[in-house]
Structures are given as structure tokens and as C-alpha cells.
PDB file of N, CA and C in Angstrom:
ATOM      1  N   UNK A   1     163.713 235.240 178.612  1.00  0.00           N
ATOM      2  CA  UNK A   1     164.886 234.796 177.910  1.00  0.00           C
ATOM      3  C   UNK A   1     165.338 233.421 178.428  1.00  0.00           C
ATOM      4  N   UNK A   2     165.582 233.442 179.714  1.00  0.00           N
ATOM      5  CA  UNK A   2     165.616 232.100 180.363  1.00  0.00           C
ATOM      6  C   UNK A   2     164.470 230.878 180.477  1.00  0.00           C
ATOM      7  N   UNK A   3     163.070 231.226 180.670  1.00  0.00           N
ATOM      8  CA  UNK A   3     162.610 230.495 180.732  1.00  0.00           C
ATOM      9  C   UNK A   3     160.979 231.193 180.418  1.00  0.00           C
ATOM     10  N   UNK A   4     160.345 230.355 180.101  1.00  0.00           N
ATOM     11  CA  UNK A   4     158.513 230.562 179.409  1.00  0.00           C
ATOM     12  C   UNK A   4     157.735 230.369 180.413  1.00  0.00           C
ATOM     13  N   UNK A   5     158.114 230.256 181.361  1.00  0.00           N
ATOM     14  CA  UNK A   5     156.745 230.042 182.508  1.00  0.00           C
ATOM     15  C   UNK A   5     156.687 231.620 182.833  1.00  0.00           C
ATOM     16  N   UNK A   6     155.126 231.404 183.230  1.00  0.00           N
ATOM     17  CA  UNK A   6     154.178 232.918 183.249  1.00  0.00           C
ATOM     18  C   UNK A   6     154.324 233.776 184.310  1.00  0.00           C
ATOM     19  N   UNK A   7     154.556 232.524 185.577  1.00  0.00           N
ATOM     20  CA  UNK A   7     154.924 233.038 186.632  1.00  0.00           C
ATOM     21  C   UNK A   7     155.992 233.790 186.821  1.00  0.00           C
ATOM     22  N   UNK A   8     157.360 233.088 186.274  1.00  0.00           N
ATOM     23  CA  UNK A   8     158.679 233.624 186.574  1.00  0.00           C
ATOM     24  C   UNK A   8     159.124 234.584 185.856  1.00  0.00           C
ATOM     25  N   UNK A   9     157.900 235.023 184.469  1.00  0.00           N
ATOM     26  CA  UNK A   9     157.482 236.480 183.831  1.00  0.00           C
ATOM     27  C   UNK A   9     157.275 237.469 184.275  1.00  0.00           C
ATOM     28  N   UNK A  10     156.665 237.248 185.472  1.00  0.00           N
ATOM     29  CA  UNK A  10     155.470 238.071 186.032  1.00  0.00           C
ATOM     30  C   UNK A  10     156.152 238.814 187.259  1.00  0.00           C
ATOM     31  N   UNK A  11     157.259 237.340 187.995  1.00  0.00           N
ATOM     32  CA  UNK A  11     157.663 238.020 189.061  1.00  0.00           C
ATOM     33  C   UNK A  11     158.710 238.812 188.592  1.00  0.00           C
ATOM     34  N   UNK A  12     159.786 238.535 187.322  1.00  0.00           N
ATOM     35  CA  UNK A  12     160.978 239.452 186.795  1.00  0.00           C
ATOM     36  C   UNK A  12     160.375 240.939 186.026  1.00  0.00           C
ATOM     37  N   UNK A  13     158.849 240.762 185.747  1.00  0.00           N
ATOM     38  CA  UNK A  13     158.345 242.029 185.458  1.00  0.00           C
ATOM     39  C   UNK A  13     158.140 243.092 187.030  1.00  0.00           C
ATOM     40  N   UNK A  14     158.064 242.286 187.176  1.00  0.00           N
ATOM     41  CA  UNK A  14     157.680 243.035 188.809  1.00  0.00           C
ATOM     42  C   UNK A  14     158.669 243.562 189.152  1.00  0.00           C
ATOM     43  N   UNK A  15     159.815 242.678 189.483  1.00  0.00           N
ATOM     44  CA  UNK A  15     161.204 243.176 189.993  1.00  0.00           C
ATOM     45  C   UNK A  15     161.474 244.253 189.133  1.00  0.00           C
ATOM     46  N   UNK A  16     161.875 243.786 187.793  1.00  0.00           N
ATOM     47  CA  UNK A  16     162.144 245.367 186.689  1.00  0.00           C
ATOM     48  C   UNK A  16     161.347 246.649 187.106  1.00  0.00           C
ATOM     49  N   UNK A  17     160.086 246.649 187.099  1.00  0.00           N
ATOM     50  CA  UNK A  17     159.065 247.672 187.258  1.00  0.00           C
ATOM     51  C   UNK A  17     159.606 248.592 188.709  1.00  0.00           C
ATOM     52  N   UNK A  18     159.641 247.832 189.867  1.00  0.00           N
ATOM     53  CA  UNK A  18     159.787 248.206 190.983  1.00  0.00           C
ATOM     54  C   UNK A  18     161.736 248.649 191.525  1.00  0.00           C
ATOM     55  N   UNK A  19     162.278 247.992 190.592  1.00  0.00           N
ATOM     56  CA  UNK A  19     163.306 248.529 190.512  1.00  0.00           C
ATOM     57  C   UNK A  19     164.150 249.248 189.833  1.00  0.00           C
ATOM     58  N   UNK A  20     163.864 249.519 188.781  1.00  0.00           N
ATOM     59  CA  UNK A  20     164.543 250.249 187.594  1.00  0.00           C
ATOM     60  C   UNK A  20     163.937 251.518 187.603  1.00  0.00           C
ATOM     61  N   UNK A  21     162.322 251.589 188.570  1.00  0.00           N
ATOM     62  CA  UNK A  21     162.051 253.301 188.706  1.00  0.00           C
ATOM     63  C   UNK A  21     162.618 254.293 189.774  1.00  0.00           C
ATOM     64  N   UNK A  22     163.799 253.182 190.418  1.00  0.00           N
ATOM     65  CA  UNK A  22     164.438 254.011 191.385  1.00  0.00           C
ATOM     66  C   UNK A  22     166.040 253.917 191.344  1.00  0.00           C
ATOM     67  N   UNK A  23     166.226 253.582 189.803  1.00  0.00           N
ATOM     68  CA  UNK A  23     167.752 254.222 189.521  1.00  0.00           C
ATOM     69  C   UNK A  23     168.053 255.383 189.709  1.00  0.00           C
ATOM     70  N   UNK A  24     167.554 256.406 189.643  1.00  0.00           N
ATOM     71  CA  UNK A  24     168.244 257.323 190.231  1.00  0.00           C
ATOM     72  C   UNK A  24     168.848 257.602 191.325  1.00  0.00           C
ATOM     73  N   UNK A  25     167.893 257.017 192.472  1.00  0.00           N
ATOM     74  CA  UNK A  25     168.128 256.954 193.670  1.00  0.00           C
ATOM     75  C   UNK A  25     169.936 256.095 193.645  1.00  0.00           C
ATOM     76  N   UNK A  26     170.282 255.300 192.937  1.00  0.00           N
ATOM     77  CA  UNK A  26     171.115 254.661 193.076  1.00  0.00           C
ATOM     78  C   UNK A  26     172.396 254.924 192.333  1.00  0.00           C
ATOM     79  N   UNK A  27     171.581 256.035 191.312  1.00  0.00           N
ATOM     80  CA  UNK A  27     172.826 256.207 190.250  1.00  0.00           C
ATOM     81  C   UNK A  27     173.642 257.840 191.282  1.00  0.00           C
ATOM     82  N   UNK A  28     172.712 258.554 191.759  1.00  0.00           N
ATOM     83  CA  UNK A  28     173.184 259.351 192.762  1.00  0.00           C
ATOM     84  C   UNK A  28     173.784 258.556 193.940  1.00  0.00           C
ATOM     85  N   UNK A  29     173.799 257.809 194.692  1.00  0.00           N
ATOM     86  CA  UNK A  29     174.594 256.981 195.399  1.00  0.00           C
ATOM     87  C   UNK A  29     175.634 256.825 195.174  1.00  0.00           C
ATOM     88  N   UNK A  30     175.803 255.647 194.334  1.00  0.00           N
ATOM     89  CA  UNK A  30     176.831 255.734 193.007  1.00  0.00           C
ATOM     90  C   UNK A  30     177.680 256.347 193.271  1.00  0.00           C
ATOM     91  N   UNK A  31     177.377 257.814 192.735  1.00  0.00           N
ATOM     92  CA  UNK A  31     177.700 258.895 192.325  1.00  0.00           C
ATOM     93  C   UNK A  31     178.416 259.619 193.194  1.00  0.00           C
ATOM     94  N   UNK A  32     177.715 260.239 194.497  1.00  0.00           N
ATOM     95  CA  UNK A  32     178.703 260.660 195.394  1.00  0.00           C
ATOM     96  C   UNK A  32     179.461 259.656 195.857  1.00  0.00           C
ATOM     97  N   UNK A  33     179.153 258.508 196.564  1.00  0.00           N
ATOM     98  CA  UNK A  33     180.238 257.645 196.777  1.00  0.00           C
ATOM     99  C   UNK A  33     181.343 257.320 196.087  1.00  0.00           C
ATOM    100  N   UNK A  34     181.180 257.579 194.756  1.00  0.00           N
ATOM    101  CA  UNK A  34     182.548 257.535 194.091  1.00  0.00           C
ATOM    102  C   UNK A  34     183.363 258.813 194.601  1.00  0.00           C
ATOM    103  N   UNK A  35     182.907 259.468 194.303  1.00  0.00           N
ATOM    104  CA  UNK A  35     183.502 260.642 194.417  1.00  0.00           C
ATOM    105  C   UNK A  35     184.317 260.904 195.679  1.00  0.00           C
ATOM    106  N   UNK A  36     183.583 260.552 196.908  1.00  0.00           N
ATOM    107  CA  UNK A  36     184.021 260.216 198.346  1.00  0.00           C
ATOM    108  C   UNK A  36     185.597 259.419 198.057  1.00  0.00           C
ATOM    109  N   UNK A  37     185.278 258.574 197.214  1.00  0.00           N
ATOM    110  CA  UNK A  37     185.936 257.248 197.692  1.00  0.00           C
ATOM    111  C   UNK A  37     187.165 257.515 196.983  1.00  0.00           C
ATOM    112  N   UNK A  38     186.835 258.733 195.492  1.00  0.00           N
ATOM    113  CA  UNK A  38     188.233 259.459 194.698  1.00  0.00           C
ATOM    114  C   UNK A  38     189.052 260.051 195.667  1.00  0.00           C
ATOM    115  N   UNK A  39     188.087 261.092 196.727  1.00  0.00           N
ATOM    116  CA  UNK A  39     188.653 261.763 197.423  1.00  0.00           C
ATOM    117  C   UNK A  39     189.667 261.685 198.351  1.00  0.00           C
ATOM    118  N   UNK A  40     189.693 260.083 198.791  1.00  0.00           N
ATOM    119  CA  UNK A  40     190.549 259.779 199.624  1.00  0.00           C
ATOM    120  C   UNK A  40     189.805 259.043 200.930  1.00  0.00           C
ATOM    121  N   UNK A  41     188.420 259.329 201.002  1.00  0.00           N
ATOM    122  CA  UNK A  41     187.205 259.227 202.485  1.00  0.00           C
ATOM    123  C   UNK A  41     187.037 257.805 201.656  1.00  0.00           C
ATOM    124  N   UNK A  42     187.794 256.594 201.972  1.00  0.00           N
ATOM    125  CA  UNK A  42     187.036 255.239 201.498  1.00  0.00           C
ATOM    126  C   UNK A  42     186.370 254.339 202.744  1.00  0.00           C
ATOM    127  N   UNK A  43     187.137 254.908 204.128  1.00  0.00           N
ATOM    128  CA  UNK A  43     186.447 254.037 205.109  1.00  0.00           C
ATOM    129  C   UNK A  43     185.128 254.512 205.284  1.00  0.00           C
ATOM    130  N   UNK A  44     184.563 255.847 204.941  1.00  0.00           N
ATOM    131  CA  UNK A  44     183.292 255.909 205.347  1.00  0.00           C
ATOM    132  C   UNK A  44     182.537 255.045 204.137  1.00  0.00           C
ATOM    133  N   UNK A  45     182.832 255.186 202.824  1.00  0.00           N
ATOM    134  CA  UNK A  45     182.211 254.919 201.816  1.00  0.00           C
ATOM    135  C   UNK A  45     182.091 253.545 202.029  1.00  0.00           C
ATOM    136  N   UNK A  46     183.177 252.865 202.533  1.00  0.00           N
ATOM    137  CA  UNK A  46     182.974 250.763 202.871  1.00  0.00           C
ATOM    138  C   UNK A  46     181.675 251.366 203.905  1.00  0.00           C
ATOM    139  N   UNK A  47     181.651 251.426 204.859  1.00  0.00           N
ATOM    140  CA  UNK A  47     180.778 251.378 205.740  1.00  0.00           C
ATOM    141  C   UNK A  47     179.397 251.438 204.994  1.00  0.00           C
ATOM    142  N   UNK A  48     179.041 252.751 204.789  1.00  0.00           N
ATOM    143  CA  UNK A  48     178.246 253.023 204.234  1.00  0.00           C
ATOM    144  C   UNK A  48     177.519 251.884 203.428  1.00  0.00           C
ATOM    145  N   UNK A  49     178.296 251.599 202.655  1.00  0.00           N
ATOM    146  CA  UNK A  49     177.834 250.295 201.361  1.00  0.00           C
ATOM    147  C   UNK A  49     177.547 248.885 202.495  1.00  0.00           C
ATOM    148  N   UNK A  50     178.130 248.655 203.498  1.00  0.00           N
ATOM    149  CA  UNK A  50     178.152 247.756 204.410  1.00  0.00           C
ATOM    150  C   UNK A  50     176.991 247.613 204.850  1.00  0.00           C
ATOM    151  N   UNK A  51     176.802 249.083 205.899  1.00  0.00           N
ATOM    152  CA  UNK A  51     175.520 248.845 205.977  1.00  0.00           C
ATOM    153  C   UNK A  51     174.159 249.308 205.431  1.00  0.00           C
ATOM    154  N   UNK A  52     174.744 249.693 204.335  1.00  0.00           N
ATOM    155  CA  UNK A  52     172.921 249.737 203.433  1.00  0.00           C
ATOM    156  C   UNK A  52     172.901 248.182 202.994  1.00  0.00           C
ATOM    157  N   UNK A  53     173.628 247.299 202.957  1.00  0.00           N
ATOM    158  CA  UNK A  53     173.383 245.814 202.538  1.00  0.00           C
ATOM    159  C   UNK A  53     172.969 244.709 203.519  1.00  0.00           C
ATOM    160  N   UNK A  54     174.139 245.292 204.676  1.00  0.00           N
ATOM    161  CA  UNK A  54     173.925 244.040 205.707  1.00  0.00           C
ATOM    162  C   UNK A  54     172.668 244.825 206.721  1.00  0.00           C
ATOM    163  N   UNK A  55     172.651 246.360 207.017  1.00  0.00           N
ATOM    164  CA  UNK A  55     172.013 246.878 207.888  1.00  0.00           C
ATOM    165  C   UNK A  55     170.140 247.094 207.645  1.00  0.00           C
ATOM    166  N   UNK A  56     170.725 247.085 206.527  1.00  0.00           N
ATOM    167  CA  UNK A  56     169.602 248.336 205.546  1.00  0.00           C
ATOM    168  C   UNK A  56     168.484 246.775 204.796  1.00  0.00           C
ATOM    169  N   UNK A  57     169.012 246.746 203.735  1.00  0.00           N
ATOM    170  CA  UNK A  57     168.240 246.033 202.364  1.00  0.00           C
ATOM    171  C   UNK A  57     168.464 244.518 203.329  1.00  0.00           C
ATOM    172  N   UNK A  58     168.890 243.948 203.749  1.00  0.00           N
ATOM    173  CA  UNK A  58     168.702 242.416 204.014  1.00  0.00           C
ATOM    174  C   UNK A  58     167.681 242.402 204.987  1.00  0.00           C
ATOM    175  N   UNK A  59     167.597 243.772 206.499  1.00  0.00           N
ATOM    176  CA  UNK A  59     166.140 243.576 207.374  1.00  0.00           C
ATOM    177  C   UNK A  59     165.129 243.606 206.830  1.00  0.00           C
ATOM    178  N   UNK A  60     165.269 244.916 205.807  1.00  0.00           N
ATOM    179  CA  UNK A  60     163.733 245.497 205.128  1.00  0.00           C
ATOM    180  C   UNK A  60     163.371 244.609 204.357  1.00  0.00           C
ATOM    181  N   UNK A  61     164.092 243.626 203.358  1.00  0.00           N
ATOM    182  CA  UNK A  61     163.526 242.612 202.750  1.00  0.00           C
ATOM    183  C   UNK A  61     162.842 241.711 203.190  1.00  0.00           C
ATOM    184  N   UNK A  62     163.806 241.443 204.242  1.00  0.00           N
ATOM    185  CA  UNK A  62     163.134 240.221 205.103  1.00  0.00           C
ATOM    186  C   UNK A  62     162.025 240.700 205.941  1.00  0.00           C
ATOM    187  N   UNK A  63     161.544 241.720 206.599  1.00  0.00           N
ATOM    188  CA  UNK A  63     160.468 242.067 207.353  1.00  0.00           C
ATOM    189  C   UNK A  63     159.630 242.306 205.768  1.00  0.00           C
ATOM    190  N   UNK A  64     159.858 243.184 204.821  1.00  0.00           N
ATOM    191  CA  UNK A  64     158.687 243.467 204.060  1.00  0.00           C
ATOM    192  C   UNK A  64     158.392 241.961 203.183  1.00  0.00           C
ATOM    193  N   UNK A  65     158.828 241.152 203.077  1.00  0.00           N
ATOM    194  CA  UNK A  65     158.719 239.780 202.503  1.00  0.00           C
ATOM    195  C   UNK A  65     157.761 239.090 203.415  1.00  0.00           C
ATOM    196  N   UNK A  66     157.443 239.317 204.493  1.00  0.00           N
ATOM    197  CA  UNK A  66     156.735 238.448 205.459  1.00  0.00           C
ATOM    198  C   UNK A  66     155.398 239.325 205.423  1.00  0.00           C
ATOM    199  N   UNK A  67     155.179 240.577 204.916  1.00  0.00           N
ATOM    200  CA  UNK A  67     154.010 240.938 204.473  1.00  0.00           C
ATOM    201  C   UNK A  67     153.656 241.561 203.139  1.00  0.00           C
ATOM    202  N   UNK A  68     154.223 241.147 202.267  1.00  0.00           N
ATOM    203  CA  UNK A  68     154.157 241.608 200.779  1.00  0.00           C
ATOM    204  C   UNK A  68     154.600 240.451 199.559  1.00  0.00           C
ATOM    205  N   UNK A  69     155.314 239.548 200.397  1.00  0.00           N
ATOM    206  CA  UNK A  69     155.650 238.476 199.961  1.00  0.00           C
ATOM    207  C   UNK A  69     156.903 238.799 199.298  1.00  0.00           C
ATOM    208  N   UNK A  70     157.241 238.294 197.744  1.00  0.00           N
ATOM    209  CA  UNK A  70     158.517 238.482 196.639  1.00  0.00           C
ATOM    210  C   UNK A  70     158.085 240.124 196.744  1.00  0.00           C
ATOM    211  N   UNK A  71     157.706 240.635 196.383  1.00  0.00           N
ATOM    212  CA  UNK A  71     157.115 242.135 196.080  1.00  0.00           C
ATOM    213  C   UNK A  71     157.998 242.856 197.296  1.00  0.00           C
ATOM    214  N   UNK A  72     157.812 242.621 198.709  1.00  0.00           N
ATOM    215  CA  UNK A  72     158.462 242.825 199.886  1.00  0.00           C
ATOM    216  C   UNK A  72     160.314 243.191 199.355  1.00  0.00           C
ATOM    217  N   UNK A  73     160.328 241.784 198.871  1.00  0.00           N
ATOM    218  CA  UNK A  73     162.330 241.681 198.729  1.00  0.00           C
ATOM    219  C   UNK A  73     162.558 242.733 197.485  1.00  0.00           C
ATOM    220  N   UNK A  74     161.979 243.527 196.680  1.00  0.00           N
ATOM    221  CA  UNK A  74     162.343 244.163 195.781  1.00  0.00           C
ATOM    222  C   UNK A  74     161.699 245.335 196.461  1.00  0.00           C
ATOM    223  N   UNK A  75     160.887 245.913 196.938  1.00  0.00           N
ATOM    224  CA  UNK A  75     161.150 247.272 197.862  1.00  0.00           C
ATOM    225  C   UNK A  75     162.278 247.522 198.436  1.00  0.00           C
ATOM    226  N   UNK A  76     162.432 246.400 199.117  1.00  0.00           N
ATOM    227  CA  UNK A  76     163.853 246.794 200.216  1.00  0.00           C
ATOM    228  C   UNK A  76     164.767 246.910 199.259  1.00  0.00           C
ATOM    229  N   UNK A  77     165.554 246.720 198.193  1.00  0.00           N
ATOM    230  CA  UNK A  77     166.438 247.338 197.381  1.00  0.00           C
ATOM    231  C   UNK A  77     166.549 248.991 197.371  1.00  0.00           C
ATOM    232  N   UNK A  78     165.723 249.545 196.877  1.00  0.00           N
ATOM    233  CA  UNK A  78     165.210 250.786 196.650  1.00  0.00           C
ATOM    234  C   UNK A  78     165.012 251.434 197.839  1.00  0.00           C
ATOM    235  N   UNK A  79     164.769 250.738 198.902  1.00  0.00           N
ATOM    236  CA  UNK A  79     164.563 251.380 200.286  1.00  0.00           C
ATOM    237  C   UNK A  79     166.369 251.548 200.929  1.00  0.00           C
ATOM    238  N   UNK A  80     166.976 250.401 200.750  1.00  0.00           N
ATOM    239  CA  UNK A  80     168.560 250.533 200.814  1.00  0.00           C
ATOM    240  C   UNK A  80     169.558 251.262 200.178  1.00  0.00           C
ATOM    241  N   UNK A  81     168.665 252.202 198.974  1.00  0.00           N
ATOM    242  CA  UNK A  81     169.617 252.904 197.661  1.00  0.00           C
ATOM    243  C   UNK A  81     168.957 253.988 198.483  1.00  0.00           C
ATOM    244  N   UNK A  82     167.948 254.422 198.718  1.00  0.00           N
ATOM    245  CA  UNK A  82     167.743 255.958 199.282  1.00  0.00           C
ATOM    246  C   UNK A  82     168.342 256.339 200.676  1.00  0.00           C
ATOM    247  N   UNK A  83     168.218 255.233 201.951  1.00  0.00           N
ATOM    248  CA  UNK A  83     169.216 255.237 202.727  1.00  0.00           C
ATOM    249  C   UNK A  83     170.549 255.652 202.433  1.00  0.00           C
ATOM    250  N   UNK A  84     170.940 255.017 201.687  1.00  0.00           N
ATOM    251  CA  UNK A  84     172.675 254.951 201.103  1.00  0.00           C
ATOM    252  C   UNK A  84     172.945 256.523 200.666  1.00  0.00           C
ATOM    253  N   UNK A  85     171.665 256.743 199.821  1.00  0.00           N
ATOM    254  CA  UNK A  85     171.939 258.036 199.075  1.00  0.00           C
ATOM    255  C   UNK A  85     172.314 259.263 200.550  1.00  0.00           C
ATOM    256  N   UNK A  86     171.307 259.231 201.145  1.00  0.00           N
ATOM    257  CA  UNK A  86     171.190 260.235 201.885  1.00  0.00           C
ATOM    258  C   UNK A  86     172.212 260.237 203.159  1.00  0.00           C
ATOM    259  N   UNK A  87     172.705 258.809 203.221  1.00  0.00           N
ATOM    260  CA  UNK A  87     173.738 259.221 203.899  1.00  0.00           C
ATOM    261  C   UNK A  87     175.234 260.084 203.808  1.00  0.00           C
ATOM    262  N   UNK A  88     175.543 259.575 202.276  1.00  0.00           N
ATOM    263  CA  UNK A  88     176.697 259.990 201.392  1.00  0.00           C
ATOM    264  C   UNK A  88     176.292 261.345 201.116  1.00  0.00           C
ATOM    265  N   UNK A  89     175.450 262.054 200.735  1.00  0.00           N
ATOM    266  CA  UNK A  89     175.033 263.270 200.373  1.00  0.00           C
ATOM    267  C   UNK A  89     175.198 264.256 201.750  1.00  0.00           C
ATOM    268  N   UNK A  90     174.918 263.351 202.833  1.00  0.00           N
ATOM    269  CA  UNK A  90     174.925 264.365 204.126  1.00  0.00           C
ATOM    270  C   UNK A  90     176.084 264.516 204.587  1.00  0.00           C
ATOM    271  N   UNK A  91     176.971 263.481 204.186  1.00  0.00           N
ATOM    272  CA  UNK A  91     178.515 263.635 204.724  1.00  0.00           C
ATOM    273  C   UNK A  91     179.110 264.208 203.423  1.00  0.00           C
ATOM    274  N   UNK A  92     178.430 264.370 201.917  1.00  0.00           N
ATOM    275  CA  UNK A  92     179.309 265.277 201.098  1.00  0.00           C
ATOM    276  C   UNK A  92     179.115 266.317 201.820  1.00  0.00           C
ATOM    277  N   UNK A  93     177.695 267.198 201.938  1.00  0.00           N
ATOM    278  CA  UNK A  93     177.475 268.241 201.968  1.00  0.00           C
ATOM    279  C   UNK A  93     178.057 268.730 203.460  1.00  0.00           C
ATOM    280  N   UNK A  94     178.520 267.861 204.633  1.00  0.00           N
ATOM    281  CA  UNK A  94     179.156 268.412 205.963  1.00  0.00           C
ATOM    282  C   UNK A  94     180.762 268.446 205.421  1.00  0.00           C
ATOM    283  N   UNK A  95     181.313 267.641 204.508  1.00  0.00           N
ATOM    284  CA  UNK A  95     182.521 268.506 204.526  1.00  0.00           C
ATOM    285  C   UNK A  95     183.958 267.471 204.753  1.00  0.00           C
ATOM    286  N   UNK A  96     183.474 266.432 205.707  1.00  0.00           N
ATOM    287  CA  UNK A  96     184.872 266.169 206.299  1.00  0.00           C
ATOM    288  C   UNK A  96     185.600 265.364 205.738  1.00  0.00           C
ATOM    289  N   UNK A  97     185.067 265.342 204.229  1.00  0.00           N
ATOM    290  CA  UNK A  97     185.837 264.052 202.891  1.00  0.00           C
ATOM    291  C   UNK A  97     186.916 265.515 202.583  1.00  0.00           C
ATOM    292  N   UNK A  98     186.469 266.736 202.820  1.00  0.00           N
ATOM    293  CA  UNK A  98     187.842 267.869 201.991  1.00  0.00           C
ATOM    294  C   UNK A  98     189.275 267.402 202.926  1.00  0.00           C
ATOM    295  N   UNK A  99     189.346 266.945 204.216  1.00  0.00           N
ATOM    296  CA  UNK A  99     190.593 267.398 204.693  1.00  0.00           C
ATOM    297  C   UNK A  99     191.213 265.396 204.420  1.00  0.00           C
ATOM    298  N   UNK A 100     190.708 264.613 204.099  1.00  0.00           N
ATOM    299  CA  UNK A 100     191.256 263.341 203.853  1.00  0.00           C
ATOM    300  C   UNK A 100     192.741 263.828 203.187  1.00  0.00           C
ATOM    301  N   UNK A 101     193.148 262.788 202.945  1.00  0.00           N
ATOM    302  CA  UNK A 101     195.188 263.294 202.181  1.00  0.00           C
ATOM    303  C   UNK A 101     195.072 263.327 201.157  1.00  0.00           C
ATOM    304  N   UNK A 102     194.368 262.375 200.263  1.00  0.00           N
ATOM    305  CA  UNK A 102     193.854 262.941 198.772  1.00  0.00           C
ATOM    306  C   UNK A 102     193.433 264.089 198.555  1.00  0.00           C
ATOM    307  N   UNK A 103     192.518 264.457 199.068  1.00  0.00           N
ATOM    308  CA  UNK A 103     191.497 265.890 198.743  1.00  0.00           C
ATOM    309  C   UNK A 103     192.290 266.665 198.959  1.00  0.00           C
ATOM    310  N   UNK A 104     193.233 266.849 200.099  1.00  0.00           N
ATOM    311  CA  UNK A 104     194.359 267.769 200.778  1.00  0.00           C
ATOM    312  C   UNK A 104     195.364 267.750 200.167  1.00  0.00           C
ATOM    313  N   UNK A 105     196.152 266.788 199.223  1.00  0.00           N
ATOM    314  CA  UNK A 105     196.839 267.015 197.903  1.00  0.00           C
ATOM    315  C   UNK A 105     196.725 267.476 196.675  1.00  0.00           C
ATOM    316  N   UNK A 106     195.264 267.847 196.198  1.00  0.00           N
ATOM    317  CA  UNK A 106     194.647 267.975 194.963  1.00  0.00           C
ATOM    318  C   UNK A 106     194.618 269.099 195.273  1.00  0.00           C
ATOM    319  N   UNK A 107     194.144 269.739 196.561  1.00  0.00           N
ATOM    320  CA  UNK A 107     194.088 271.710 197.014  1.00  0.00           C
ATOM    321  C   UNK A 107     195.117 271.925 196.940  1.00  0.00           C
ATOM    322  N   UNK A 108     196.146 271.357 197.278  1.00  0.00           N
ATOM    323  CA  UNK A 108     197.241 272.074 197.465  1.00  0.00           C
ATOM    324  C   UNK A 108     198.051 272.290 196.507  1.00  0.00           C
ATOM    325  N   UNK A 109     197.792 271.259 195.257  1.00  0.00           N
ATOM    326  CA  UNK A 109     198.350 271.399 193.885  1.00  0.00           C
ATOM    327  C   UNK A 109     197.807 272.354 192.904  1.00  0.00           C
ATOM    328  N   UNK A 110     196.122 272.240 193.302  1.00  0.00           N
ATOM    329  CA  UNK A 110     195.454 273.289 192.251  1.00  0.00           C
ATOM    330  C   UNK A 110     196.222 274.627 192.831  1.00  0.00           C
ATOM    331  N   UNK A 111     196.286 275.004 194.116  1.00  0.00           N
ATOM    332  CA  UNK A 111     196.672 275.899 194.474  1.00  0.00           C
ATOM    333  C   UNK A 111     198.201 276.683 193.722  1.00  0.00           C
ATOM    334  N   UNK A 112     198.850 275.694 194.063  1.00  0.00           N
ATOM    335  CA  UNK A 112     200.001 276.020 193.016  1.00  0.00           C
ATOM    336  C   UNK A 112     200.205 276.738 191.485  1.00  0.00           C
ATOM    337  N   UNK A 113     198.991 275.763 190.813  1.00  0.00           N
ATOM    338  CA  UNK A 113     199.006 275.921 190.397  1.00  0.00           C
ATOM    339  C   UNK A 113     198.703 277.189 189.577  1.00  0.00           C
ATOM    340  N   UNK A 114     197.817 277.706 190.321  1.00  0.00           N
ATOM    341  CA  UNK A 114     196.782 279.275 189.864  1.00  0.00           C
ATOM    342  C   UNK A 114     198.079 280.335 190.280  1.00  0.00           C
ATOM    343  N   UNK A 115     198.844 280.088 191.097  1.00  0.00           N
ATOM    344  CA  UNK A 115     199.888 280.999 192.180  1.00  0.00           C
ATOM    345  C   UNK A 115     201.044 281.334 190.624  1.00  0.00           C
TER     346      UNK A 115
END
């Protein structure tokens, strides 16, 4: 769309290919992290996003770029969305986003409410 050279075809096919088969990985990310972040738990969720960017996807790019070349910097995306995922998923599934003051206002209202 931007431009006709073959090359800069080739490498935005690449990027698409190698990244768009691991939306899920990201749309689940996403996903609980919102949810975290509804809940009231937003300092873990900054972190989290912090360092899958600064911790995560900027080393792995840069180390897998020095042996994979452009190809390298679009792994590490996908390598930073499954990190991300699995961190948020392990702190949904331990629990300690229920007692935040949000989450702990929403129990205590549903509660009411059923009473």
C-alpha cells in the first residue's frame, strides 16, 4: 500500500505471517489483563506490560536479530505476548486480584444483593 519495492513486501509479509499467528497469545493477554486491571490489581498489570516490553520483547529482539536478522525482531513480539500471557493467567488463577478494593466492593454488593 505504501510502497512497490519487493523487498519491503517480503519483509511486511513476513512480519504479518509471523505475527498475526500468535494473536491469540495476545488477545488472551489482553484479556486477562483487562480484567485484572477492571478489578482494581492495576499495579501488577503496569508492571507486567512494563516488563514484557522493556524486559521481555526489546532483549529477545535484539539477541534474536543478531542471529535471524529482521525475522529475529518479529519473534520476539510473540515471545513477549506468551510471557505476558502466562504471567497474568498465573496471578489470575493464584487469586490475589479478588481482595484489591474494587473486587472487594463488587462481592460485597453482589452479596447484598442475592441477601
Amino acid at each position: 500500500m505504501f510502497s512497490s519495492d519487493a523487498e519491503v513486501i517480503s519483509i511486511g509479509g513476513d512480519y504479518l505471517t509471523i505475527v498475526c499467528s500468535f494473536y491469540v497469545l495476545f488477545s488472551v493477554f489482553f484479556l486477562i489483563n483487562g480484567a485484572l486491571r477492571g478489578a482494581g490489581d492495576t499495579v501488577f498489570s503496569m508492571f507486567v506490560t512494563l516488563f514484557i516490553l522493556w524486559g521481555v520483547r526489546i532483549p529477545m529482539s535484539m539477541y534474536l536479530s543478531q542471529h535471524h536478522g529482521v525475522t529475529g525482531i518479529w519473534v520476539g513480539i510473540p515471545v513477549s505476548w506468551f510471557i505476558g500471557m502466562a504471567l497474568v493467567l498465573a496471578w489470575y488463577k493464584y487469586g490475589r486480584w479478588r481482595k484489591s478494593l474494587v473486587a472487594t466492593k463488587n462481592i460485597d454488593a453482589s452479596a447484598e444483593v442475592i441477601e
